[in-house]
PDB file of N, CA and C in Angstrom:
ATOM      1  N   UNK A   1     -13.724  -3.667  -4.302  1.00  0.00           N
ATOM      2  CA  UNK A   1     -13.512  -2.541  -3.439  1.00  0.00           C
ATOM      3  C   UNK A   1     -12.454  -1.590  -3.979  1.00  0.00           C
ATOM      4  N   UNK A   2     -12.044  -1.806  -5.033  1.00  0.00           N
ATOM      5  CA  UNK A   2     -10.598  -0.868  -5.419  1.00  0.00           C
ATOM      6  C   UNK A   2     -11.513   0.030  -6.300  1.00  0.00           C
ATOM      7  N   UNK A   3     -11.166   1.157  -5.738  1.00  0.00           N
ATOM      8  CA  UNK A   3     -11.288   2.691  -6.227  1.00  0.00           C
ATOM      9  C   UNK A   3     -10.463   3.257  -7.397  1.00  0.00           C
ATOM     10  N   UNK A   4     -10.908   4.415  -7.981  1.00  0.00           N
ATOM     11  CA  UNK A   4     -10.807   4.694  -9.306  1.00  0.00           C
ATOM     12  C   UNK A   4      -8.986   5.644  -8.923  1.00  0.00           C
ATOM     13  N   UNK A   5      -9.200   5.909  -7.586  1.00  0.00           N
ATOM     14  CA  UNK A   5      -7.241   6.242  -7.765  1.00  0.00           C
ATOM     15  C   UNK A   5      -6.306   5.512  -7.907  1.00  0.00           C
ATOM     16  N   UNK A   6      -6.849   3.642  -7.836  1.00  0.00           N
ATOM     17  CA  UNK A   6      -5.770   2.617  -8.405  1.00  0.00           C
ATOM     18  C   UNK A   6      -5.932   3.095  -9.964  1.00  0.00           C
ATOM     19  N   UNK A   7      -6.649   3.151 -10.566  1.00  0.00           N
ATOM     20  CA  UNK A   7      -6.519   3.048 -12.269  1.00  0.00           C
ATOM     21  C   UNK A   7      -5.550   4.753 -12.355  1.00  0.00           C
ATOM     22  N   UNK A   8      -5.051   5.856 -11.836  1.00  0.00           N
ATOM     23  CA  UNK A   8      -4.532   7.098 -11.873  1.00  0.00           C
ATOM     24  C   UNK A   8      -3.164   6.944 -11.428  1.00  0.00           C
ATOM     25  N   UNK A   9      -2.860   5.537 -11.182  1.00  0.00           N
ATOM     26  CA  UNK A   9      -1.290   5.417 -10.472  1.00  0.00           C
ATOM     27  C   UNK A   9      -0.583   4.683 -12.116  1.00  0.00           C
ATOM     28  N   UNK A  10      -0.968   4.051 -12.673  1.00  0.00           N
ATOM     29  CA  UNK A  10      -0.217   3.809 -13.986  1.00  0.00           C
ATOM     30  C   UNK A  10       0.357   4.790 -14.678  1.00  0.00           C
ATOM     31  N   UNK A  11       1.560   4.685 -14.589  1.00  0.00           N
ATOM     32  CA  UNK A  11       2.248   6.143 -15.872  1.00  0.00           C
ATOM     33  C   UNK A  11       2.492   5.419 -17.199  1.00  0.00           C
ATOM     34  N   UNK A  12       2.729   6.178 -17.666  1.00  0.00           N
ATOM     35  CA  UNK A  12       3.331   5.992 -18.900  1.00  0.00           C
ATOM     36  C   UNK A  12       5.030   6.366 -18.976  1.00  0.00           C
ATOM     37  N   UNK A  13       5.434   6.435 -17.626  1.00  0.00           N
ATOM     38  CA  UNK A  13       7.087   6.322 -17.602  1.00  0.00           C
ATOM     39  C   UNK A  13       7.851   4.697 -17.926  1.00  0.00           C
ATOM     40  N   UNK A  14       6.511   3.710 -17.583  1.00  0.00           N
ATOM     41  CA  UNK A  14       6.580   2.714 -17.687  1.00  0.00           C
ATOM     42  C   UNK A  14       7.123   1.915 -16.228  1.00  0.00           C
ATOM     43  N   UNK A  15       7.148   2.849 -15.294  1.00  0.00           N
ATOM     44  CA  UNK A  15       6.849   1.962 -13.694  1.00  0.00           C
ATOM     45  C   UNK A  15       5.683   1.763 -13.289  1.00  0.00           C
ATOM     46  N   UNK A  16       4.882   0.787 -12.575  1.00  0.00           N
ATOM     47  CA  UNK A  16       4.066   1.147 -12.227  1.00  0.00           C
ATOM     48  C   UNK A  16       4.010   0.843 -11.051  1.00  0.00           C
ATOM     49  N   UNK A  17       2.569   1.654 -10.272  1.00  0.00           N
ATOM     50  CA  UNK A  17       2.708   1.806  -8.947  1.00  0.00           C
ATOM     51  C   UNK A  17       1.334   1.264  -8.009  1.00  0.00           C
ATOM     52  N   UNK A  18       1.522   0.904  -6.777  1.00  0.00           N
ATOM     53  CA  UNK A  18       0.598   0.503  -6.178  1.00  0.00           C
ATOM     54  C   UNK A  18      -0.008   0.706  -4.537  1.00  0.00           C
ATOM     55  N   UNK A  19      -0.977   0.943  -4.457  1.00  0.00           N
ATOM     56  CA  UNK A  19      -1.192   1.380  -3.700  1.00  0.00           C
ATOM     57  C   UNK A  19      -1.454   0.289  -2.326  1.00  0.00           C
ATOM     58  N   UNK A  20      -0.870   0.357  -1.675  1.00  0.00           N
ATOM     59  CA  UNK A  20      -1.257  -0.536  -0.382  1.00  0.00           C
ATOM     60  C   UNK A  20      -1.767  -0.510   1.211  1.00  0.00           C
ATOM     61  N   UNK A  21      -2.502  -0.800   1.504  1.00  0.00           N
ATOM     62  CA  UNK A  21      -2.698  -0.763   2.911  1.00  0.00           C
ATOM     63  C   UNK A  21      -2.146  -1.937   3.908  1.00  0.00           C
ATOM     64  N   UNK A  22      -1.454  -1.791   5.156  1.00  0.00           N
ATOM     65  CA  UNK A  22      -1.531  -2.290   5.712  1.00  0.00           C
ATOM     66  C   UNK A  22      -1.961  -2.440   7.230  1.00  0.00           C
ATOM     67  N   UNK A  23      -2.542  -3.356   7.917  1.00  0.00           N
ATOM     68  CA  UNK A  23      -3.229  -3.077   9.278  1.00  0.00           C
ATOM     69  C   UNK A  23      -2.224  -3.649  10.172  1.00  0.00           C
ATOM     70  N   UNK A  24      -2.068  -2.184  11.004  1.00  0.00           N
ATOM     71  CA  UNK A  24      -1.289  -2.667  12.467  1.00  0.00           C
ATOM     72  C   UNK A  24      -2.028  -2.220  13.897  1.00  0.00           C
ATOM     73  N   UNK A  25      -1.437  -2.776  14.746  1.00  0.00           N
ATOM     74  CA  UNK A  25      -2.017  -2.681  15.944  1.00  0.00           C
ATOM     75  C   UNK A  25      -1.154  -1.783  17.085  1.00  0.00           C
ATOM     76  N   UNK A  26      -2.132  -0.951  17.390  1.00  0.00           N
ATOM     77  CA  UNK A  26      -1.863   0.437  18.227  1.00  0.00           C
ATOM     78  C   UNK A  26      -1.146  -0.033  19.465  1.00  0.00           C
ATOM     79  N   UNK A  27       0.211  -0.045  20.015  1.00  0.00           N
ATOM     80  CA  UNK A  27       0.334  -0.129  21.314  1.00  0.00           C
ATOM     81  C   UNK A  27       0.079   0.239  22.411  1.00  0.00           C
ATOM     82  N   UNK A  28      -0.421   1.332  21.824  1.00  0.00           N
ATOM     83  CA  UNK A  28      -1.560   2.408  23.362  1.00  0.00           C
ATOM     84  C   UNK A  28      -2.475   2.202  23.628  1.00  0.00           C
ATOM     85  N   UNK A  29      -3.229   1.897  22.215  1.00  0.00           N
ATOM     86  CA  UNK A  29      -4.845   1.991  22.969  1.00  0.00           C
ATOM     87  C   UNK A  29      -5.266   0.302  22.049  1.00  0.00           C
ATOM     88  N   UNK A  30      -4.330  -0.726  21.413  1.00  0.00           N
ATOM     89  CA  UNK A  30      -4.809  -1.495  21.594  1.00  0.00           C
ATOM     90  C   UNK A  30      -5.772  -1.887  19.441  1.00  0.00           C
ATOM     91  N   UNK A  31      -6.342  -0.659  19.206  1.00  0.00           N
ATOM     92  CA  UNK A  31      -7.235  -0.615  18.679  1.00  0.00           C
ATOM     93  C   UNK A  31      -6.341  -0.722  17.003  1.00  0.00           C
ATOM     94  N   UNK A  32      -7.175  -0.825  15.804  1.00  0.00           N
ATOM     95  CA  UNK A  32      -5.968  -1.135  14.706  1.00  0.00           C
ATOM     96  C   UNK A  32      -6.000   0.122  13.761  1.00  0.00           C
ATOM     97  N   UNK A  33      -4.743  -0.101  13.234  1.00  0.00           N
ATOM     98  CA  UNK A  33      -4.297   1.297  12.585  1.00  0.00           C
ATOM     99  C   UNK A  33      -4.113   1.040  10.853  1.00  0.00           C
ATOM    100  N   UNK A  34      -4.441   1.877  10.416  1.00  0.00           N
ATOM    101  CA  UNK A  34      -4.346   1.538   8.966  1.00  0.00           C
ATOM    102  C   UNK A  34      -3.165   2.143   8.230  1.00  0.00           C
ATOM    103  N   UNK A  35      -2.551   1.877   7.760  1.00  0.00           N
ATOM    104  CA  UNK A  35      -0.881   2.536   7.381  1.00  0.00           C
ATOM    105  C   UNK A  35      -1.261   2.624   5.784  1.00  0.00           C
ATOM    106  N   UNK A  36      -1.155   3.567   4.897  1.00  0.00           N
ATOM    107  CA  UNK A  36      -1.473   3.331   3.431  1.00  0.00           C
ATOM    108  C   UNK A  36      -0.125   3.784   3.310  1.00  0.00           C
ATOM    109  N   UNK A  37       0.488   3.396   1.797  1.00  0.00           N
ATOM    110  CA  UNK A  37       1.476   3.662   0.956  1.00  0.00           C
ATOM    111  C   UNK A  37       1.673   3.461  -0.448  1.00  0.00           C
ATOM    112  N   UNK A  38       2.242   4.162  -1.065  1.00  0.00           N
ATOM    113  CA  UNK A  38       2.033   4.258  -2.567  1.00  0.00           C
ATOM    114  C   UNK A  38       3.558   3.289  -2.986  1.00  0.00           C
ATOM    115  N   UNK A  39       3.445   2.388  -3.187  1.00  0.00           N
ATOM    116  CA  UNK A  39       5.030   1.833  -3.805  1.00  0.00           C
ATOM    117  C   UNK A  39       4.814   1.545  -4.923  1.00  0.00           C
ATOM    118  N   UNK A  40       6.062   1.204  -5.808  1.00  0.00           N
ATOM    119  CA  UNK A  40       5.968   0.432  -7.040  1.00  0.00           C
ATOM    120  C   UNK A  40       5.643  -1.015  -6.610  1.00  0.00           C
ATOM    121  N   UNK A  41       4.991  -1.549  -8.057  1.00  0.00           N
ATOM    122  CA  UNK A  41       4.357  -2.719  -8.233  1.00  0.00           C
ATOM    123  C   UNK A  41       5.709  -3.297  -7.842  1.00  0.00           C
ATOM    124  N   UNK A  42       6.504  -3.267  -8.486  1.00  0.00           N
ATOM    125  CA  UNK A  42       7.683  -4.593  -8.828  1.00  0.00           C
ATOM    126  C   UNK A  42       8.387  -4.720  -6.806  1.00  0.00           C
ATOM    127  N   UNK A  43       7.688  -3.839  -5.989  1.00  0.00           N
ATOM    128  CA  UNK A  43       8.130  -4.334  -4.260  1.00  0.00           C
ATOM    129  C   UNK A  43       7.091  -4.758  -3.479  1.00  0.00           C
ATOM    130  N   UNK A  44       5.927  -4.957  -3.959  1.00  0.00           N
ATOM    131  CA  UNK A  44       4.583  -5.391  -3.335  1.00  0.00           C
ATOM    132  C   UNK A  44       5.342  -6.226  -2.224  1.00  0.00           C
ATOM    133  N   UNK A  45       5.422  -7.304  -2.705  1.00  0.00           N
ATOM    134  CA  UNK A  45       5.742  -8.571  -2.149  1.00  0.00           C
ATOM    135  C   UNK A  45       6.631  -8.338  -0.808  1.00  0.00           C
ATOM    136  N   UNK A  46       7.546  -7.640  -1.409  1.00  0.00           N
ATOM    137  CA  UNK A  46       8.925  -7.276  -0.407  1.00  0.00           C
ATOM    138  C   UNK A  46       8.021  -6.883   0.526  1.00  0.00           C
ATOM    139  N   UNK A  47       7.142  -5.521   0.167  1.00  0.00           N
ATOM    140  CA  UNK A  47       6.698  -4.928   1.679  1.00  0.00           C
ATOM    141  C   UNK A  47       5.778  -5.785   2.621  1.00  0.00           C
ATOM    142  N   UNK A  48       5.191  -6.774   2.051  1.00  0.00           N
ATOM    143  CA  UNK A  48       4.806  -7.276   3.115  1.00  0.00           C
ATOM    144  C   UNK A  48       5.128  -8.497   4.059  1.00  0.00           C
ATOM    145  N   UNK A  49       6.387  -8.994   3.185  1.00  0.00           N
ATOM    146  CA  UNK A  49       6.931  -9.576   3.713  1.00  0.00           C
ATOM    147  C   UNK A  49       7.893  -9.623   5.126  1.00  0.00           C
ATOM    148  N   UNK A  50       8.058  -8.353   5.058  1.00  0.00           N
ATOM    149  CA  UNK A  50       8.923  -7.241   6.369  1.00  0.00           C
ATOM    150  C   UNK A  50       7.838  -6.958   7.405  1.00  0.00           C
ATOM    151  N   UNK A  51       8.267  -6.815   8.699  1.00  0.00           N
ATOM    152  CA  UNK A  51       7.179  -6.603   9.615  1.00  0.00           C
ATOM    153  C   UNK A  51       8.318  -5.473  10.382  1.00  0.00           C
TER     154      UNK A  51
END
């Protein structure tokens, strides 16, 4: 399922970056929300470890 704008996030600055989604749940209406964000690779972990 990964799309061709993951392969356009690699620089050649030599960070690289990643794209993530995560699913949360709407307190209003209940229904789920999709949150995307672009971080560097080297905090993947971190971010989802945090709620």
């Amino acid at each position: 399922m990964a799309k061709k704008v993951v392969a356009t996030l690699k620089t050649t600055t030599g960070k690289n970056y990643a794209k993530v989604i995560r699913t949360l749940r709407s307190e209003k209406t209940g229904a789920y929300v999709f949150k995307e964000e672009i971080i560097p690779s080297d905090n993947v972990k971190d971010y989802f470890a945090k709620k």
